[in-house]
Protein backbone atom coordinates (compact mmCIF):
# COMPACT_ATOMS: atom_id res chain seq x y z
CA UNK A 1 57.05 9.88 244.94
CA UNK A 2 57.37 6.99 242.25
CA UNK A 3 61.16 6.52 243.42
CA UNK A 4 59.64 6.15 246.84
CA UNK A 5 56.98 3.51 245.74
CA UNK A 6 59.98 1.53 243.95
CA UNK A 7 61.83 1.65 247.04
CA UNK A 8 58.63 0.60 249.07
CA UNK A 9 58.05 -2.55 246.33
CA UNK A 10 61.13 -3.67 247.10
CA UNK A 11 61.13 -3.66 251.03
CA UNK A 12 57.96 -5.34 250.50
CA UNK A 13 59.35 -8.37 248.25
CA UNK A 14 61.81 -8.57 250.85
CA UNK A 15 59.66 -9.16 253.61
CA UNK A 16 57.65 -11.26 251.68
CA UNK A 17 60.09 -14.01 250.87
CA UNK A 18 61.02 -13.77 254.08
CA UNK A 19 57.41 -14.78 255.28
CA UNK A 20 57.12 -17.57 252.38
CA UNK A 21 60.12 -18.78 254.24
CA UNK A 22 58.85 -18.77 257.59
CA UNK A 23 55.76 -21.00 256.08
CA UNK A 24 58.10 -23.48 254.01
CA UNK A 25 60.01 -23.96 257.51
CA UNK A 26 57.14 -24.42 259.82
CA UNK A 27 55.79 -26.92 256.77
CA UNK A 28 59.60 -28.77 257.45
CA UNK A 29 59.11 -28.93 261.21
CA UNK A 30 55.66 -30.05 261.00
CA UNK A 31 57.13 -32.66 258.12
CA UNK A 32 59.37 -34.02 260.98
CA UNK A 33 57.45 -34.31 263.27
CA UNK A 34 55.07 -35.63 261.80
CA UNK A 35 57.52 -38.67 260.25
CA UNK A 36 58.68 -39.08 264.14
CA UNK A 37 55.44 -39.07 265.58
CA UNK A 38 53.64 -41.27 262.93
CA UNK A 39 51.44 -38.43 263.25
CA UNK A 40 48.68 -39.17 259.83
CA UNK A 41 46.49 -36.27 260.72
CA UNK A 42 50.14 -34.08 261.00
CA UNK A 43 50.80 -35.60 257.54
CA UNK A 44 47.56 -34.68 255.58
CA UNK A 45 48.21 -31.04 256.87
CA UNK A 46 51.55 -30.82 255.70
CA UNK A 47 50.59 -32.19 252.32
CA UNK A 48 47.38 -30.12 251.95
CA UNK A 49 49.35 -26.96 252.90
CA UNK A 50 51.70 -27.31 249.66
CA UNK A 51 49.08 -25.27 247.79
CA UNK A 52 49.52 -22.36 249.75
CA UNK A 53 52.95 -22.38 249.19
CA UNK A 54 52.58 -22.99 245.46
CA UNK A 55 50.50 -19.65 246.27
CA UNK A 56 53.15 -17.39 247.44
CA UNK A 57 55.65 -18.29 244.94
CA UNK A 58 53.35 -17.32 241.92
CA UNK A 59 52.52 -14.57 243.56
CA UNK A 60 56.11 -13.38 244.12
CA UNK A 61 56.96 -14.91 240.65
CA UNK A 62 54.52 -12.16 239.37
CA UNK A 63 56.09 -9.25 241.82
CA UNK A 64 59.86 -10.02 240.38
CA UNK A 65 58.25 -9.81 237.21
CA UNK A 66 56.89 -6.84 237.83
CA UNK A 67 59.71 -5.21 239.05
CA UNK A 68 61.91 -5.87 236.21
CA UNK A 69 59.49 -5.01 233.53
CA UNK A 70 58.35 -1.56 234.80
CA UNK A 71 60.82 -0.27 236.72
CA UNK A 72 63.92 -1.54 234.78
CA UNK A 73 66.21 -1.98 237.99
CA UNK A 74 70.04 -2.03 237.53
CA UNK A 75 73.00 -2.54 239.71
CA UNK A 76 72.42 -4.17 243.13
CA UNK A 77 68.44 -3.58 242.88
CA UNK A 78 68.50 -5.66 239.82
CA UNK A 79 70.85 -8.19 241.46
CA UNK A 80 68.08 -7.92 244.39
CA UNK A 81 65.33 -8.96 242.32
CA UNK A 82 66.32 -11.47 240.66
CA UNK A 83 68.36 -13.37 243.63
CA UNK A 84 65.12 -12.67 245.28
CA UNK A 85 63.50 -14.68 242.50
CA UNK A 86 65.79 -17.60 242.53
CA UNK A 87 65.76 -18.34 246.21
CA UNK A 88 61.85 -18.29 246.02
CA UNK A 89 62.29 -20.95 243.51
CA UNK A 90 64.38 -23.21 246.25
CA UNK A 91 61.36 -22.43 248.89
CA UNK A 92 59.23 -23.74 246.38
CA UNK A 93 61.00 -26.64 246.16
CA UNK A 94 62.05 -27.13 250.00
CA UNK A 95 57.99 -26.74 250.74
CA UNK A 96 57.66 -30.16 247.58
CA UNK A 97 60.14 -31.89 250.16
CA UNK A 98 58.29 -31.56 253.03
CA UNK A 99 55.44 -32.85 251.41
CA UNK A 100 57.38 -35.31 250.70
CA UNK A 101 57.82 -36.14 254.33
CA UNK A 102 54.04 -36.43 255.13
CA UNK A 103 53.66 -38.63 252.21
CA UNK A 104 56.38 -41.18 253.79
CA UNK A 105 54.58 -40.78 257.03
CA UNK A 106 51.41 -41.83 255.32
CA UNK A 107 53.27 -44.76 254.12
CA UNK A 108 55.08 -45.76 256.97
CA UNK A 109 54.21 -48.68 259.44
CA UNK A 110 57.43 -49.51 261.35
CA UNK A 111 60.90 -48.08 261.98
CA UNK A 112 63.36 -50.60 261.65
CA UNK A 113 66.52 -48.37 261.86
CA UNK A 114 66.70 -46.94 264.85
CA UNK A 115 70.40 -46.40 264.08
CA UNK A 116 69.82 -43.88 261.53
CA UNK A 117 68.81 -40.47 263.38
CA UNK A 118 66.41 -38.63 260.54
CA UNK A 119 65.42 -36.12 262.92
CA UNK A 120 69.30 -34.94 263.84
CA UNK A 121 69.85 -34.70 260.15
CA UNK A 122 65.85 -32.44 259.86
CA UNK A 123 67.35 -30.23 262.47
CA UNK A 124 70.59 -29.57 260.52
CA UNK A 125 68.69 -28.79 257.52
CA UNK A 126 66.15 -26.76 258.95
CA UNK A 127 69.35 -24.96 261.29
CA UNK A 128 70.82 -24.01 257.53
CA UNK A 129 67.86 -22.26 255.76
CA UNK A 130 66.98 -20.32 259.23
CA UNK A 131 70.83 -19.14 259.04
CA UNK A 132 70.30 -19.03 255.01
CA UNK A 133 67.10 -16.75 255.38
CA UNK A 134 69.05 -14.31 258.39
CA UNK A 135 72.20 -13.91 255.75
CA UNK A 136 69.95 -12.81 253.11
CA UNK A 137 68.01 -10.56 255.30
CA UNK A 138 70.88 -9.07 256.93
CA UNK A 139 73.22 -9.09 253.65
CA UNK A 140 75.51 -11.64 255.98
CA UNK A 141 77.96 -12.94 253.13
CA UNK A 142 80.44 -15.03 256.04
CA UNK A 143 77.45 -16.64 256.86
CA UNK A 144 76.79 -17.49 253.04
CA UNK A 145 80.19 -18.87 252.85
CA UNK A 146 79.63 -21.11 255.98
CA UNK A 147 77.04 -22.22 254.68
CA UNK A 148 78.35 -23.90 251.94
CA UNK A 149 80.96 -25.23 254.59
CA UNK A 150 77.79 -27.00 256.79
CA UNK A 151 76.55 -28.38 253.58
CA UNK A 152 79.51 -30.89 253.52
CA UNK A 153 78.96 -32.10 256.83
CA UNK A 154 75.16 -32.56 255.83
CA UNK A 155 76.42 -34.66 252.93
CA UNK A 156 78.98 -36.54 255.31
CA UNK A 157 75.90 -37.07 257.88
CA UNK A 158 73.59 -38.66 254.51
CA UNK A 159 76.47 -40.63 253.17
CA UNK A 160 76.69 -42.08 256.38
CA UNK A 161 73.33 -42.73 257.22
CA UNK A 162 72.59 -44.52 253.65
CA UNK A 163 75.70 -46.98 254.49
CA UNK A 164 74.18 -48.17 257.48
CA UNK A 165 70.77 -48.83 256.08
CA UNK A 166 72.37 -51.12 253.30
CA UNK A 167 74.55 -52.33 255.45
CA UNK A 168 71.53 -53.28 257.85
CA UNK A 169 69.73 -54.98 254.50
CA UNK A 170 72.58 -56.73 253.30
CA UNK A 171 73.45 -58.61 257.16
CA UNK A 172 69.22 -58.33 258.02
CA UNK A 173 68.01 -62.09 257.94
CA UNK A 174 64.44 -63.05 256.20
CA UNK A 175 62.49 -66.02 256.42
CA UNK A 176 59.60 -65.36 253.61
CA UNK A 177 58.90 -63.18 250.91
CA UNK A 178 56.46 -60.77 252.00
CA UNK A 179 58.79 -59.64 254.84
CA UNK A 180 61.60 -59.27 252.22
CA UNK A 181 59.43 -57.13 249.72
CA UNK A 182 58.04 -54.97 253.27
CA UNK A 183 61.57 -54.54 253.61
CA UNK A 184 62.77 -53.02 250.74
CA UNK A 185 59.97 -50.81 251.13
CA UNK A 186 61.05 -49.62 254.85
CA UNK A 187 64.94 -49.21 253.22
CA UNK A 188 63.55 -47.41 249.56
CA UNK A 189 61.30 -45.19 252.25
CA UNK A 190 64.30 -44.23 254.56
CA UNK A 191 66.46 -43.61 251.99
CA UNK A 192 64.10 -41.41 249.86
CA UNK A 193 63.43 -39.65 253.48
CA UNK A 194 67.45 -39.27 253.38
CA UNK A 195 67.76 -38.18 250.12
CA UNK A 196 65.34 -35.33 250.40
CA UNK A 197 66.94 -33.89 253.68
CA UNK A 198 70.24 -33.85 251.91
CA UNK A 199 68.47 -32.10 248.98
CA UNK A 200 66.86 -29.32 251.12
CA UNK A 201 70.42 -28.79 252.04
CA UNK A 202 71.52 -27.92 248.40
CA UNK A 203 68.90 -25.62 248.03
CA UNK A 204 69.81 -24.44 250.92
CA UNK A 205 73.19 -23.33 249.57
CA UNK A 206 71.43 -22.41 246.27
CA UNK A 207 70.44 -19.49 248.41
CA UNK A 208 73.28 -18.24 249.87
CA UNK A 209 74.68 -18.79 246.77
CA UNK A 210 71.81 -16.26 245.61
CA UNK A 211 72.78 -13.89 248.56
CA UNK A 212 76.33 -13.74 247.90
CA UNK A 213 75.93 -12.66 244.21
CA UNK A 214 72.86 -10.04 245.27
CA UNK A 215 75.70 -8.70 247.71
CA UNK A 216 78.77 -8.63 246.56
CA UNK A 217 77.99 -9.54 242.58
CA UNK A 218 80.20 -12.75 243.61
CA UNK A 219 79.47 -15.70 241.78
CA UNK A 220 81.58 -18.30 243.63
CA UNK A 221 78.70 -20.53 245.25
CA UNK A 222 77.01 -20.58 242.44
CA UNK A 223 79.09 -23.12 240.02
């Protein structure tokens, strides 16, 4: 009966990270859209919603804690648990991200750089952690190791997108100061917005890193 319960406690922290990571991508979506829309009622939702998230992870913090303190899991449970832990971690930080977003949306008053395509590069990101979350459900480790693969072109697509906006500043003529300084605001805005795609993409990896290891006690994503 008790080895049943275990087994039950761990279906259920399972399912559970996969629901925090349901929330942490609707919060992305609604991030993006929000940011395309200059949607400030989209915004405030996305930003108020962070403490829900905040919620789950010390929640599930406290189950992987749990876990390993009164059951004293070994072998692939214990890999499990505290993979399980880890990629709860990146959610955590993915849902601070999209907060992000609605902050910039807040801020926003014009899009000057219609060249740089923010929501192609959202729906790459949020295309990896759906894929992420299926390999860890499913114990997928090829799709872990693509993964890693699509983070490159992620990084190609930011590295790209970050030259044009400086290029843009650099040939961009200005007649007074206060469009200069509005300016750099737009550009440090844009590029922040870049920035923290690209970084939802390494934590991204971080967790098919996480599912690799859990599976096959292979630590090759994770240096």
């Amino acid at each position: 009966m008790a080895r049943q319960s275990y087994q039950d406690k761990l279906t259920e922290l399972r399912e559970d990270v996969l629901y925090m990571s349901e929330v942490v991508m609707e919060r992305l979506r609604m991030g993006l859209d929000a940011l395309e829309q200059k949607d400030e009622n989209l915004a405030r939702e996305v930003i108020e919603g962070d403490g829900e998230i905040n919620r789950m992870y010390l929640d599930l913090e406290q189950d992987c804690i749990d876990l390993l303190a009164l059951q004293q899991p070994v072998a692939s449970d214990l890999r499990f648990i505290a993979a399980s832990f880890k990629i709860i971690t990146d959610l955590e930080r993915i849902g601070d991200l999209a907060t992000n977003l609605g902050e910039y949306t807040l801020d926003a008053e014009r899009d000057l750089f219609p060249d740089v395509d923010v929501q192609e590069m959202g729906e790459l990101t949020l295309d990896m952690l759906e894929d992420a979350m299926l390999a860890y459900d499913d114990e997928n480790t090829d799709a872990c190791r693509e993964l890693a693969a699509r983070d490159d072109e992620l990084d190609h697509f930011a590295e790209r997108a970050s030259e044009i906006v400086v290029r843009d500043l650099i040939e961009r003529e200005l007649e007074s100061p206060d469009e200069v300084e509005q300016l750099l605001q737009d550009v440090s805005r844009l590029l922040l917005t870049i920035r923290d795609l690209e970084r939802v993409g390494d934590h991204t990896v971080n967790i098919a890193a996480r599912t690799l290891y859990m599976v096959e006690n292979d630590d090759e994503l994770i240096y």
